[in-house]
N, C-alpha and C. Protein backbone atom coordinates (compact mmCIF):
# COMPACT_ATOMS: atom_id res chain seq x y z
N UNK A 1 -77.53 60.77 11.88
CA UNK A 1 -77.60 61.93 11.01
C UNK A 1 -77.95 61.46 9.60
N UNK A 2 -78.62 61.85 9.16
CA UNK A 2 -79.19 61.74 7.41
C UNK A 2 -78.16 62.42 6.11
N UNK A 3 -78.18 61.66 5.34
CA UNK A 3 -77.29 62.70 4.37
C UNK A 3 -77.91 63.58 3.78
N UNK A 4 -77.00 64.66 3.26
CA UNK A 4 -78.05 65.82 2.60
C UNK A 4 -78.51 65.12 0.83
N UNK A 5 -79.36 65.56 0.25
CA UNK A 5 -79.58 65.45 -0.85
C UNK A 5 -78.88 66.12 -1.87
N UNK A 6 -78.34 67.34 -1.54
CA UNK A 6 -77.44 68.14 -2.31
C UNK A 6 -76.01 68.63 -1.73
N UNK A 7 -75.40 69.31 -1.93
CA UNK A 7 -74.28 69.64 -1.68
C UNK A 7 -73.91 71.59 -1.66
N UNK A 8 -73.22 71.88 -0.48
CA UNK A 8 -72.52 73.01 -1.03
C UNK A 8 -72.57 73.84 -2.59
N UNK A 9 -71.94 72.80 -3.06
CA UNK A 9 -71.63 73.45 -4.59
C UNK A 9 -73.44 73.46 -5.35
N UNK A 10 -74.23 72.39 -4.83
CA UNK A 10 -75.73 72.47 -5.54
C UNK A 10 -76.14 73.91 -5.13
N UNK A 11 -75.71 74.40 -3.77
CA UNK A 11 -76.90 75.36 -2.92
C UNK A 11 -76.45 76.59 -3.77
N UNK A 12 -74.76 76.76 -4.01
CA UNK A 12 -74.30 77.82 -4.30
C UNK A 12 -75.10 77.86 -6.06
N UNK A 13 -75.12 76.56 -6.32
CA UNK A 13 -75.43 76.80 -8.35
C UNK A 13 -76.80 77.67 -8.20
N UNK A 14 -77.82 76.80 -7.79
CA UNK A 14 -78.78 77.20 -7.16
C UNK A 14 -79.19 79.22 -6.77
N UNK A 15 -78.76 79.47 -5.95
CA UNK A 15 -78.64 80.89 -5.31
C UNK A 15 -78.10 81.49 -6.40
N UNK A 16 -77.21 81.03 -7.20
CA UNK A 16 -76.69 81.85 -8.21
C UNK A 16 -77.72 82.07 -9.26
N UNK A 17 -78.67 80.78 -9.85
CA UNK A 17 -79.51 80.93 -11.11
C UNK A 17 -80.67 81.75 -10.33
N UNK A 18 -81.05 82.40 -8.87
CA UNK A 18 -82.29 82.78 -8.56
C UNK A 18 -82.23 84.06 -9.38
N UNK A 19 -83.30 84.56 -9.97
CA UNK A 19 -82.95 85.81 -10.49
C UNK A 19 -83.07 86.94 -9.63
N UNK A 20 -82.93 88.02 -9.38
CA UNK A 20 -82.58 89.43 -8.93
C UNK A 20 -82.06 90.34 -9.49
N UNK A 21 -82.96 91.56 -8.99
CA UNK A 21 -83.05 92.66 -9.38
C UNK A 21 -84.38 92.33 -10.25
N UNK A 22 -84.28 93.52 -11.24
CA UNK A 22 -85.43 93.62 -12.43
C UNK A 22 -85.15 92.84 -13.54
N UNK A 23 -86.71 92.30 -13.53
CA UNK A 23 -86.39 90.98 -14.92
C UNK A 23 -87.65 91.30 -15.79
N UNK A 24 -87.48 91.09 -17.04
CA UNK A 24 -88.21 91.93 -17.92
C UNK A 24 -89.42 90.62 -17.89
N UNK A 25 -90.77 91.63 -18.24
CA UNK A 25 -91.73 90.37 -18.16
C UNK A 25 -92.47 90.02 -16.92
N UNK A 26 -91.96 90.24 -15.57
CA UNK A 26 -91.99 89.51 -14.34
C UNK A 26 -92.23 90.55 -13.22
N UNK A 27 -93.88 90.49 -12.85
CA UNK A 27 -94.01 91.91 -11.98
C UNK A 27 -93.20 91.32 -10.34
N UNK A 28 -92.44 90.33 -10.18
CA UNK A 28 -91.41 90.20 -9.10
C UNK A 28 -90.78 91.31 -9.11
N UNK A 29 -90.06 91.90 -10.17
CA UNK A 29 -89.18 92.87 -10.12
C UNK A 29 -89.59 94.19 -9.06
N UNK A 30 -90.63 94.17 -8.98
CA UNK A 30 -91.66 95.41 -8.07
C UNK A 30 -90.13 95.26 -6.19
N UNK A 31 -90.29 94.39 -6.47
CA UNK A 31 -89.46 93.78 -4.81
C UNK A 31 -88.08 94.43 -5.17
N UNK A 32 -87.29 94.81 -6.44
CA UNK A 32 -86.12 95.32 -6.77
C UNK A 32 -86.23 97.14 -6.36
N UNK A 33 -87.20 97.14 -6.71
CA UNK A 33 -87.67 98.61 -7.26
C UNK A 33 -88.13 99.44 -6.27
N UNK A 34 -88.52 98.39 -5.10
CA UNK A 34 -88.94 99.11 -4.08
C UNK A 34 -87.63 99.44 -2.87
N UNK A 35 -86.92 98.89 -2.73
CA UNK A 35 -85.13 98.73 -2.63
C UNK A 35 -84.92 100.08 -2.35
N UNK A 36 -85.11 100.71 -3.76
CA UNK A 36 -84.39 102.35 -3.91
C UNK A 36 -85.51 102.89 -5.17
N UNK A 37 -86.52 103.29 -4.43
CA UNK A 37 -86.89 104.43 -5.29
C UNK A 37 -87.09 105.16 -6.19
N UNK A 38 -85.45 106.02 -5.81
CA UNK A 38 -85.32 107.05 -6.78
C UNK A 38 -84.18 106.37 -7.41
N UNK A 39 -83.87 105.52 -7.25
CA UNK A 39 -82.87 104.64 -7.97
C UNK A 39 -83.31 104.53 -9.68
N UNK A 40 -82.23 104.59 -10.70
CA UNK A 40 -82.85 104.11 -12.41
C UNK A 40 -83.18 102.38 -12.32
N UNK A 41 -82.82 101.40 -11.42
CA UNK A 41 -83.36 99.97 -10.75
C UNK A 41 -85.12 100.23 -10.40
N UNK A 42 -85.34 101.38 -9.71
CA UNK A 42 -86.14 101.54 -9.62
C UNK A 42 -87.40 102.19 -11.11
N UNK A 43 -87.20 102.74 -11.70
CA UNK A 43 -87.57 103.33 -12.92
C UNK A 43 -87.73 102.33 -13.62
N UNK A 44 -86.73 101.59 -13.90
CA UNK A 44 -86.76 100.03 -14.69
C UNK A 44 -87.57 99.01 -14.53
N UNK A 45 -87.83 99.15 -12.94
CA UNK A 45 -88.84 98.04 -12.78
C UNK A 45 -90.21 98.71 -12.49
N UNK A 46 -90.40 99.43 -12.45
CA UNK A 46 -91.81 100.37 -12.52
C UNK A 46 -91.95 99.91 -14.67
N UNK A 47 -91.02 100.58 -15.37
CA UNK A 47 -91.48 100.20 -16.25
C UNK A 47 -91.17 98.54 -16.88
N UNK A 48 -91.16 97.53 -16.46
CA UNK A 48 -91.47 96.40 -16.34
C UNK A 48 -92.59 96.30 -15.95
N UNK A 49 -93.19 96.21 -14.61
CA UNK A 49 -94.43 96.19 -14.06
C UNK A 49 -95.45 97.14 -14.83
N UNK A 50 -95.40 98.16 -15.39
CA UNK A 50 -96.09 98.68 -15.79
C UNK A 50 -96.60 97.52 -17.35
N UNK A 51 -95.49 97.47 -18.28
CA UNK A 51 -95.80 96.60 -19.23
C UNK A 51 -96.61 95.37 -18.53
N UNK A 52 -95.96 94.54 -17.72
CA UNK A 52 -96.86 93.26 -17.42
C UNK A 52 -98.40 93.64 -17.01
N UNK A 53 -98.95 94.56 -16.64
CA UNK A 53 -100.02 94.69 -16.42
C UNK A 53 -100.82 95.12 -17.84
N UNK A 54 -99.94 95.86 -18.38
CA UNK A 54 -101.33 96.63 -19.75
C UNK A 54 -100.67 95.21 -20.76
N UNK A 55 -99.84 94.51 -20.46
CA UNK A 55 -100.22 93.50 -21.59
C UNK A 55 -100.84 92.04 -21.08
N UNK A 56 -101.86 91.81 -20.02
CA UNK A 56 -102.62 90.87 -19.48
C UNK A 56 -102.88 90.42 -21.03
N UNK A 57 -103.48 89.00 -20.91
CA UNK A 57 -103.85 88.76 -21.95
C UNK A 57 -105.75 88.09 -21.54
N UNK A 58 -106.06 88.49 -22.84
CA UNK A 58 -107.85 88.12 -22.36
C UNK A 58 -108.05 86.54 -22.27
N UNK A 59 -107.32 85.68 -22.48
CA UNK A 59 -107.51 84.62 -22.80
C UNK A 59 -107.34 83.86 -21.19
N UNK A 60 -106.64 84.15 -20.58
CA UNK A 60 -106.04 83.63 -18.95
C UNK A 60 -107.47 83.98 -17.61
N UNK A 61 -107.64 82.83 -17.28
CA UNK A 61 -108.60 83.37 -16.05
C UNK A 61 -107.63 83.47 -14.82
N UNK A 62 -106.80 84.49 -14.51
CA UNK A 62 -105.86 84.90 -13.87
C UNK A 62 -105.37 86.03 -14.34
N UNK A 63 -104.14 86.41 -13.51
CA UNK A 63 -103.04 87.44 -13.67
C UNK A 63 -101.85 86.58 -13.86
N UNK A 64 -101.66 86.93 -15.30
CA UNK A 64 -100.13 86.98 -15.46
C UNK A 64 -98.87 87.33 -15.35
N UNK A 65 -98.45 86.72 -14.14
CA UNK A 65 -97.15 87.87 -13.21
C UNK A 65 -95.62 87.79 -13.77
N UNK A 66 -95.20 87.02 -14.43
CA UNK A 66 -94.56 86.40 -14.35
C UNK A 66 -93.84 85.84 -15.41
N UNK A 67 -92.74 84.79 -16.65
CA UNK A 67 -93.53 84.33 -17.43
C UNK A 67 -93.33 82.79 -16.97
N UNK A 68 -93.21 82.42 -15.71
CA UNK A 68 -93.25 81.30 -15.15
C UNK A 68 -94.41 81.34 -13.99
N UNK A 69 -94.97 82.58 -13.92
CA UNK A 69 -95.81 82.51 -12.34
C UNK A 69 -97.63 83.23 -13.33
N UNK A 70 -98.57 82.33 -13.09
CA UNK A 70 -100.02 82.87 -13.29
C UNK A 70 -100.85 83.05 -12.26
N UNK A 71 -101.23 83.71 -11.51
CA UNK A 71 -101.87 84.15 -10.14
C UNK A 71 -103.44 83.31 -10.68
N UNK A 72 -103.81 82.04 -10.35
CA UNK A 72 -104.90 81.87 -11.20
C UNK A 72 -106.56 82.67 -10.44
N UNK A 73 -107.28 82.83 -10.91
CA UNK A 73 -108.87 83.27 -10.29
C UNK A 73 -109.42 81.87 -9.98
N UNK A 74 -110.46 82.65 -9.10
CA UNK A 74 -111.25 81.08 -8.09
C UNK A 74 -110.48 79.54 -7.76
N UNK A 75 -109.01 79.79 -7.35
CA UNK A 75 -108.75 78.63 -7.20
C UNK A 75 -108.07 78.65 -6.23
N UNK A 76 -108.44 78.90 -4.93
CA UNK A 76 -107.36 78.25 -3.83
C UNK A 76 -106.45 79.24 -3.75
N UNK A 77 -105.73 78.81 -2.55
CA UNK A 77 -104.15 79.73 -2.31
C UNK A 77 -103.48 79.85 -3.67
N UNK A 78 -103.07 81.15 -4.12
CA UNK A 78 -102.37 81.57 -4.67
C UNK A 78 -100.87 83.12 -4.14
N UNK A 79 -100.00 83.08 -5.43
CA UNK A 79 -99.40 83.85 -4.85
C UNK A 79 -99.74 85.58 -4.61
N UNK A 80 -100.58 85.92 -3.95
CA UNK A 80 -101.31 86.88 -4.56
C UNK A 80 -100.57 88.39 -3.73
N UNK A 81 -99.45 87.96 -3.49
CA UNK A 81 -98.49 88.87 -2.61
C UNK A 81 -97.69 89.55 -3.45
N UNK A 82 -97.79 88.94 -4.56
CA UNK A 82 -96.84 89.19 -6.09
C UNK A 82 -97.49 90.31 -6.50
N UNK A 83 -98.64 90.16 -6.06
CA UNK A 83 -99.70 91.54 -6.80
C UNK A 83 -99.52 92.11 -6.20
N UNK A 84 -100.07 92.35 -4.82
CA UNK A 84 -99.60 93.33 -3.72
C UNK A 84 -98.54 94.15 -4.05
N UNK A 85 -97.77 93.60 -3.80
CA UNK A 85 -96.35 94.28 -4.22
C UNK A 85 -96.43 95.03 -4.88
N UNK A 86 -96.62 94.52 -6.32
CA UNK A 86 -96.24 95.40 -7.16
C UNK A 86 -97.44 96.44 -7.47
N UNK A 87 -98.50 96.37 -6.72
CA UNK A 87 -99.40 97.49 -6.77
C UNK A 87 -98.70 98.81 -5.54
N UNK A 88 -98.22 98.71 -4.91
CA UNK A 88 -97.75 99.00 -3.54
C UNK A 88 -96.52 99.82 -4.24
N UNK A 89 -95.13 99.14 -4.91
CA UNK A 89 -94.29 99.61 -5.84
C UNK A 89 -94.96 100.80 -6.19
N UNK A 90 -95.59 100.67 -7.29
CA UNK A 90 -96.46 101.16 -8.42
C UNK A 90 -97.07 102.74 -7.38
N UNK A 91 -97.81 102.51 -6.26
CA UNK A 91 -98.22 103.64 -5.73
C UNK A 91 -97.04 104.40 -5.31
N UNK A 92 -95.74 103.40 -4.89
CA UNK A 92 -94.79 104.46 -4.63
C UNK A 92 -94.20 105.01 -5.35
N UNK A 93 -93.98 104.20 -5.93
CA UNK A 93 -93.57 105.19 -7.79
C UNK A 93 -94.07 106.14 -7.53
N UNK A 94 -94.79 106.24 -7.81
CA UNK A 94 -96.11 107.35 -8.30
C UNK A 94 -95.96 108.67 -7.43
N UNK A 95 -95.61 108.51 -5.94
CA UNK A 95 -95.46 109.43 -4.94
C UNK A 95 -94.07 109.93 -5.51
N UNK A 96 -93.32 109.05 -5.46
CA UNK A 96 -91.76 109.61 -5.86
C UNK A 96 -91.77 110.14 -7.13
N UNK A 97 -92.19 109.59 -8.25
CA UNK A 97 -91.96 110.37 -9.55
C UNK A 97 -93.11 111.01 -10.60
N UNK A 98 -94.06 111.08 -9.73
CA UNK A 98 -95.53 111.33 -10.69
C UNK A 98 -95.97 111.03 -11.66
N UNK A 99 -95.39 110.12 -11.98
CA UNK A 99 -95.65 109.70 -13.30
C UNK A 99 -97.56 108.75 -13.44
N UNK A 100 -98.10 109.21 -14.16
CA UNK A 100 -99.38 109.05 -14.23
C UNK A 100 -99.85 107.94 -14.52
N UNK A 101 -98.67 106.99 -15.57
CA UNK A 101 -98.77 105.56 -16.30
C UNK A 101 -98.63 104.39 -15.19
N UNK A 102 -97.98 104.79 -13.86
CA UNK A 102 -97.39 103.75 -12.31
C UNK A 102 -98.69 103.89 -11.92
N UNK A 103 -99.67 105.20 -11.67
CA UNK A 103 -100.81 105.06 -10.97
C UNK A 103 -101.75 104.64 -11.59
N UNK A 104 -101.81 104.27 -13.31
CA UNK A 104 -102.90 103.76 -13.65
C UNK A 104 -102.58 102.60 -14.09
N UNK A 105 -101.04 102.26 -13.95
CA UNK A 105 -100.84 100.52 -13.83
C UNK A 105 -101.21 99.68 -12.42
N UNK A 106 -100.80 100.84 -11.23
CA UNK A 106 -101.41 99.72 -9.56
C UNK A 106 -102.79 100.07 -9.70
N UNK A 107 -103.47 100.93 -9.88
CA UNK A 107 -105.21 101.07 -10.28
C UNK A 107 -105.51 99.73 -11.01
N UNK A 108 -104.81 99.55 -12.24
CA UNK A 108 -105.74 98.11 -12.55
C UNK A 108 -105.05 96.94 -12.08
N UNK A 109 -103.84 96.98 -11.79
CA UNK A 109 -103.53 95.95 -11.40
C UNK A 109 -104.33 95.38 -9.75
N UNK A 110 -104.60 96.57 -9.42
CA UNK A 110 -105.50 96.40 -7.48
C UNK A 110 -106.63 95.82 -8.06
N UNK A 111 -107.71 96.55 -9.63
CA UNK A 111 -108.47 95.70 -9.82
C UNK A 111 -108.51 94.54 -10.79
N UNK A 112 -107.32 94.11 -11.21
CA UNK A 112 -107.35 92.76 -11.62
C UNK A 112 -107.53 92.08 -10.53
N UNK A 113 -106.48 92.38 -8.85
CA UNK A 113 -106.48 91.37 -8.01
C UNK A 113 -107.45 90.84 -7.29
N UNK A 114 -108.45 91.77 -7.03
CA UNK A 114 -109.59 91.85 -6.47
C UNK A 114 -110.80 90.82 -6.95
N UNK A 115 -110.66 91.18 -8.57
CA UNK A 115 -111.68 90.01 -9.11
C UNK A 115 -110.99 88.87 -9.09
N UNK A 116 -109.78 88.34 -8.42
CA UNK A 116 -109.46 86.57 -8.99
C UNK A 116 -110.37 86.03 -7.67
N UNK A 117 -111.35 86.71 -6.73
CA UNK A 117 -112.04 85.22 -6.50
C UNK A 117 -111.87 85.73 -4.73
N UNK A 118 -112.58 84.79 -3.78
CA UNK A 118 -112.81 84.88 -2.25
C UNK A 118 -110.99 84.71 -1.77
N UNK A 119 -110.65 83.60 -2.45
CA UNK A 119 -109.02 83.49 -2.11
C UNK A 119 -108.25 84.31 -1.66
N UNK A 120 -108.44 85.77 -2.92
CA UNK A 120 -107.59 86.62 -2.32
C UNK A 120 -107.41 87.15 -1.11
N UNK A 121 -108.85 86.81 0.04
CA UNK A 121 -108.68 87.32 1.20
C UNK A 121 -108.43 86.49 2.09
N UNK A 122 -107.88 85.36 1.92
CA UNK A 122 -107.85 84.56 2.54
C UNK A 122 -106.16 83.87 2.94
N UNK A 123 -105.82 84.16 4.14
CA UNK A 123 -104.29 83.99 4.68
C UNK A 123 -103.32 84.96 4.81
N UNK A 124 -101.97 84.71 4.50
CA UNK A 124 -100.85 85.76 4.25
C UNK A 124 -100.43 85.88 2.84
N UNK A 125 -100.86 85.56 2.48
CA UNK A 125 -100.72 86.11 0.71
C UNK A 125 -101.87 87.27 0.48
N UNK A 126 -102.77 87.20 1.23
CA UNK A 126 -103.53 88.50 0.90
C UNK A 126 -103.21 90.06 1.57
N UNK A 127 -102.00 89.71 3.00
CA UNK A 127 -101.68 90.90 3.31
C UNK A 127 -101.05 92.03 2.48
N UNK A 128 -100.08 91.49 2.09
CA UNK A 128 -99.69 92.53 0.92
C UNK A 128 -100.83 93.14 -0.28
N UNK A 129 -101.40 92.18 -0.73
CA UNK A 129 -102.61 92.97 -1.22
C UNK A 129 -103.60 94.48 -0.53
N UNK A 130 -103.71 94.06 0.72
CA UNK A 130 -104.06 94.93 1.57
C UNK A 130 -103.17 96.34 2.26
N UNK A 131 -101.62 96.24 1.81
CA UNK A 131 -101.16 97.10 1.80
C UNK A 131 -100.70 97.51 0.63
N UNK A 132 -100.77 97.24 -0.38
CA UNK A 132 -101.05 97.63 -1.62
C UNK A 132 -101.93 98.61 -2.03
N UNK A 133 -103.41 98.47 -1.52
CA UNK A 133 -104.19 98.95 -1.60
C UNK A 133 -104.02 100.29 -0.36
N UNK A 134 -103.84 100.09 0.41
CA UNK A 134 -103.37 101.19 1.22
C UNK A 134 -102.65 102.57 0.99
N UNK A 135 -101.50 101.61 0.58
CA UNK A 135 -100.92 103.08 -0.36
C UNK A 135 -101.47 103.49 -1.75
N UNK A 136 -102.22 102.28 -2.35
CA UNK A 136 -103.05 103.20 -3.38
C UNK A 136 -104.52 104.39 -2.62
N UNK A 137 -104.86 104.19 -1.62
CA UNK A 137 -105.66 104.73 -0.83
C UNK A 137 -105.21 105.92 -0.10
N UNK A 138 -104.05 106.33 0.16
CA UNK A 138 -103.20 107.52 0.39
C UNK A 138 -102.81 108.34 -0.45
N UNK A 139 -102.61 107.48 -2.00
CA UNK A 139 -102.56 108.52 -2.75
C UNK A 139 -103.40 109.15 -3.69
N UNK A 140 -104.56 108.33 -3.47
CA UNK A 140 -106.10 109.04 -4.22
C UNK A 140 -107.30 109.23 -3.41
N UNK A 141 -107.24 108.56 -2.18
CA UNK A 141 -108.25 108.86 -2.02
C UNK A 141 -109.86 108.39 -2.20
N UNK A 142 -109.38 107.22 -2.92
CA UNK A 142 -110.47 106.63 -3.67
C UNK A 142 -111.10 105.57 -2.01
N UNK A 143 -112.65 105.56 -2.16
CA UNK A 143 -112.76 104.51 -1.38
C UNK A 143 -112.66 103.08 -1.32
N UNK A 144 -112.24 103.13 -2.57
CA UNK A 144 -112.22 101.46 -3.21
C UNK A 144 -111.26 101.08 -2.74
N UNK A 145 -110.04 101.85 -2.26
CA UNK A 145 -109.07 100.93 -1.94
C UNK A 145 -108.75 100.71 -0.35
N UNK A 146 -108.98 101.92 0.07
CA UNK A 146 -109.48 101.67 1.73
C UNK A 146 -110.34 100.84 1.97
N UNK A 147 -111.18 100.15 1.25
CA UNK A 147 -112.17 98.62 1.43
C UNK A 147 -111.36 98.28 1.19
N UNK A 148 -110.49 97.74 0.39
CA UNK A 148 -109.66 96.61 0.48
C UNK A 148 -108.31 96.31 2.16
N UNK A 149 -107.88 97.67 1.91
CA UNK A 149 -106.94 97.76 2.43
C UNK A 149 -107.72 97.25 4.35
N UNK A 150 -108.74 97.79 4.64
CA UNK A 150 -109.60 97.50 5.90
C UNK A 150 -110.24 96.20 5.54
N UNK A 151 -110.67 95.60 4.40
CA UNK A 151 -110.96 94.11 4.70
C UNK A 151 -109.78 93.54 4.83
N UNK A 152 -108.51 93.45 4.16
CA UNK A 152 -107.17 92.90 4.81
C UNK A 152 -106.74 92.87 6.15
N UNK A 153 -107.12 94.14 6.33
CA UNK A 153 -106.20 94.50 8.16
C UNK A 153 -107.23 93.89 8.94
N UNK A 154 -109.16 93.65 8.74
CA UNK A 154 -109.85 93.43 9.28
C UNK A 154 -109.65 91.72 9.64
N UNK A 155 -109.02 91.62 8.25
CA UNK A 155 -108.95 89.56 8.64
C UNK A 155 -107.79 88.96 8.92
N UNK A 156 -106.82 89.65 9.26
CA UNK A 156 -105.81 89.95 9.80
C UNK A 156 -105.62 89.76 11.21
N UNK A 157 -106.46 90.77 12.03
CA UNK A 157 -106.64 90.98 13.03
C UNK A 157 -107.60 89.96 13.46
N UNK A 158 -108.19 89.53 12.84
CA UNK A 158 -109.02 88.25 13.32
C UNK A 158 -108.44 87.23 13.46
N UNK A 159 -106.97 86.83 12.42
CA UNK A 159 -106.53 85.61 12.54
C UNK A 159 -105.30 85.95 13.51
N UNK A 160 -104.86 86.87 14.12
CA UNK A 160 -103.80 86.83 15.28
C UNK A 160 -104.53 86.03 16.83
N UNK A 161 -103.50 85.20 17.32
CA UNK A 161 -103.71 84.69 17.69
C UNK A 161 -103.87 85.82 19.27
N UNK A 162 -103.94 85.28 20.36
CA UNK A 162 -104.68 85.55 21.73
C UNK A 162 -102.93 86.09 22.04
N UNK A 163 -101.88 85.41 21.60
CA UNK A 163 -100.54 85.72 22.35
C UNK A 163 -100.04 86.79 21.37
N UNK A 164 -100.58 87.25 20.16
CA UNK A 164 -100.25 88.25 19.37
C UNK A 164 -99.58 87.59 18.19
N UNK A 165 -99.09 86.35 18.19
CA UNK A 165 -98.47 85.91 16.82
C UNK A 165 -99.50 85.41 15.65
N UNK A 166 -98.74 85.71 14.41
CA UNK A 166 -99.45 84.72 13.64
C UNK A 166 -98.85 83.40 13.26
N UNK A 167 -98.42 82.55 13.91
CA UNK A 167 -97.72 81.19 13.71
C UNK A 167 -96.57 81.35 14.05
N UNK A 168 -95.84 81.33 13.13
CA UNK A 168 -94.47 81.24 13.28
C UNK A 168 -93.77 83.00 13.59
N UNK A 169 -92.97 82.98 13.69
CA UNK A 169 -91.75 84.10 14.25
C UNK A 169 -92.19 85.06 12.78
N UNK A 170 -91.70 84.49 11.80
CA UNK A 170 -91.39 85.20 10.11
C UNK A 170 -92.44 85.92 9.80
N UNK A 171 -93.80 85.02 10.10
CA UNK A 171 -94.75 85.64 10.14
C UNK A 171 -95.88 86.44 10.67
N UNK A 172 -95.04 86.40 12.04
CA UNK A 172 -95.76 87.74 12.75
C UNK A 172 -95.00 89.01 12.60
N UNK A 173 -93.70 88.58 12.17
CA UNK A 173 -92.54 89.88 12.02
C UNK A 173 -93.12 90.81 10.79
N UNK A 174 -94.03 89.64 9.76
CA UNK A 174 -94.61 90.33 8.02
C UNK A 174 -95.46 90.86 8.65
N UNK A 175 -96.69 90.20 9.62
CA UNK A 175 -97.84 91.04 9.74
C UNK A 175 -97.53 91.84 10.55
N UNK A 176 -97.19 91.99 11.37
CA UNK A 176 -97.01 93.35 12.29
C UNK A 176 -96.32 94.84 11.58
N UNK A 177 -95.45 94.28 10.75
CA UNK A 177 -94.79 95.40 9.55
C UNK A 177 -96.23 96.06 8.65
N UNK A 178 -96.75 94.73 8.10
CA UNK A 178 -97.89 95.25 7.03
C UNK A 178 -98.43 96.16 7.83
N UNK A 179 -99.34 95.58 8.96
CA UNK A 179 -100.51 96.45 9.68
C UNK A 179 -100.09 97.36 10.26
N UNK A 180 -98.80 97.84 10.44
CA UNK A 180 -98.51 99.23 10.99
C UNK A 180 -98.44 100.07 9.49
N UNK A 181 -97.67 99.35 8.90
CA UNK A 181 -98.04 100.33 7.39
C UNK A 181 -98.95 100.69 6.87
N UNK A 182 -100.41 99.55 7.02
CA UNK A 182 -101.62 100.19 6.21
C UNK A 182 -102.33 100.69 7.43
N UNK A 183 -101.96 100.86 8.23
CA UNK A 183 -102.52 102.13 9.40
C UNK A 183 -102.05 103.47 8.86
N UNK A 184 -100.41 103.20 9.04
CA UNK A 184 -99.74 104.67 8.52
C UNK A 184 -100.64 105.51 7.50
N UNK A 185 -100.61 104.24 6.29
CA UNK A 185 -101.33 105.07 5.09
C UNK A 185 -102.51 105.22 4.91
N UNK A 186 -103.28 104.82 5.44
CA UNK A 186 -105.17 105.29 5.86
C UNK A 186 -104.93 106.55 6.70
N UNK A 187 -103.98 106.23 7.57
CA UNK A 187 -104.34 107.88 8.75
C UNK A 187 -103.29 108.90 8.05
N UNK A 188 -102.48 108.32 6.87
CA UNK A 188 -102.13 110.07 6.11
C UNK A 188 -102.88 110.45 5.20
N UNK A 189 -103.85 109.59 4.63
CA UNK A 189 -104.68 110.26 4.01
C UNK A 189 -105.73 110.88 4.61
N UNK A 190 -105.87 110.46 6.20
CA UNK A 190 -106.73 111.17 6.66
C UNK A 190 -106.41 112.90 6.97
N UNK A 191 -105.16 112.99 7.27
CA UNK A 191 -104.72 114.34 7.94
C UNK A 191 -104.64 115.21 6.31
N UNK A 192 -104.41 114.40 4.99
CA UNK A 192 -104.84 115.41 4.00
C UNK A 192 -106.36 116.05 3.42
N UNK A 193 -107.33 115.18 4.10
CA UNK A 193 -108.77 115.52 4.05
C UNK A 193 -109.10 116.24 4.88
């Protein structure tokens, strides 16, 4: 048997400094917010996410998610699930409280994500992007985001394997969740047209 490198008391310090809930600055919080809704957790981190997006800065060839995380453009795997999310949040906001400032923060934030580069479509960091765009596609209508949301599910479905998984257990449990969701929300926007 090997010894551990840390201890009990490391794992617990650890788990304790992770942050949770809504953290100002940090479109993570989108993952708090989506929790509960109609929750004021929820309100809080809509307006968090909302700030991190209208204050991008011009100087970054990326998205600034974070103030420890930069989603960079043209470079390889990134975390680009961070975006997802919180574009996805942002549309649900928007269903739950109408507020006009959530739908024109996941609007640019879907097209900040879009321009960082071929990457974004590339693996499981781009699924959430693709259901992101989904529910921004349910609730406008726009075709721009149903291309996204159908090039996601399209390369998706290409990379499941012959036995139905995508690798591991965790991650056929994510994709099978995503792709029933951005089905859901393409075919309710269909029954409103």
């Amino acid at each position: 048997m090997t010894r551990a490198d840390t201890t009990p008391e490391e794992w617990r310090r650890r788990a304790a400094a992770a942050p949770s809930g809504v953290v100002d600055g940090d479109l993570r919080s989108a993952w708090a917010g989506l929790v509960a809704l109609d929750s004021p957790v929820a309100a809080e981190a809509a307006r968090v996410c909302r700030e991190v997006v209208w204050s991008q800065p011009d100087d970054v060839a990326g998205v600034v998610a974070g103030p420890s995380l930069t989603v960079a453009a043209h470079a390889g795997p990134q975390p680009f699930s961070v975006l997802g999310v919180a574009v996805g949040f942002l549309a649900r906001r928007f269903e739950t409280d109408g507020d006009d400032a959530d739908l024109d923060a996941a609007v640019e934030l879907h097209d900040l994500t879009v321009a960082l580069g071929d990457a974004v479509w590339v693996g499981p960091e781009s699924w959430r992007v693709g259901w992101g765009a989904a529910l921004l596609y349910g609730v406008t209508g726009d075709e721009a985001f149903l291309a996204t949301a159908e090039r996601v599910a399209d390369g998706m479905c290409e990379t499941q394997a012959p036995d139905g998984w995508w690798g591991s257990a965790a991650a056929t449990a994510e994709a099978a969740e995503v792709l029933a969701e951005i089905a859901e929300a393409v075919e309710s926007r269909a029954g409103v047209e």
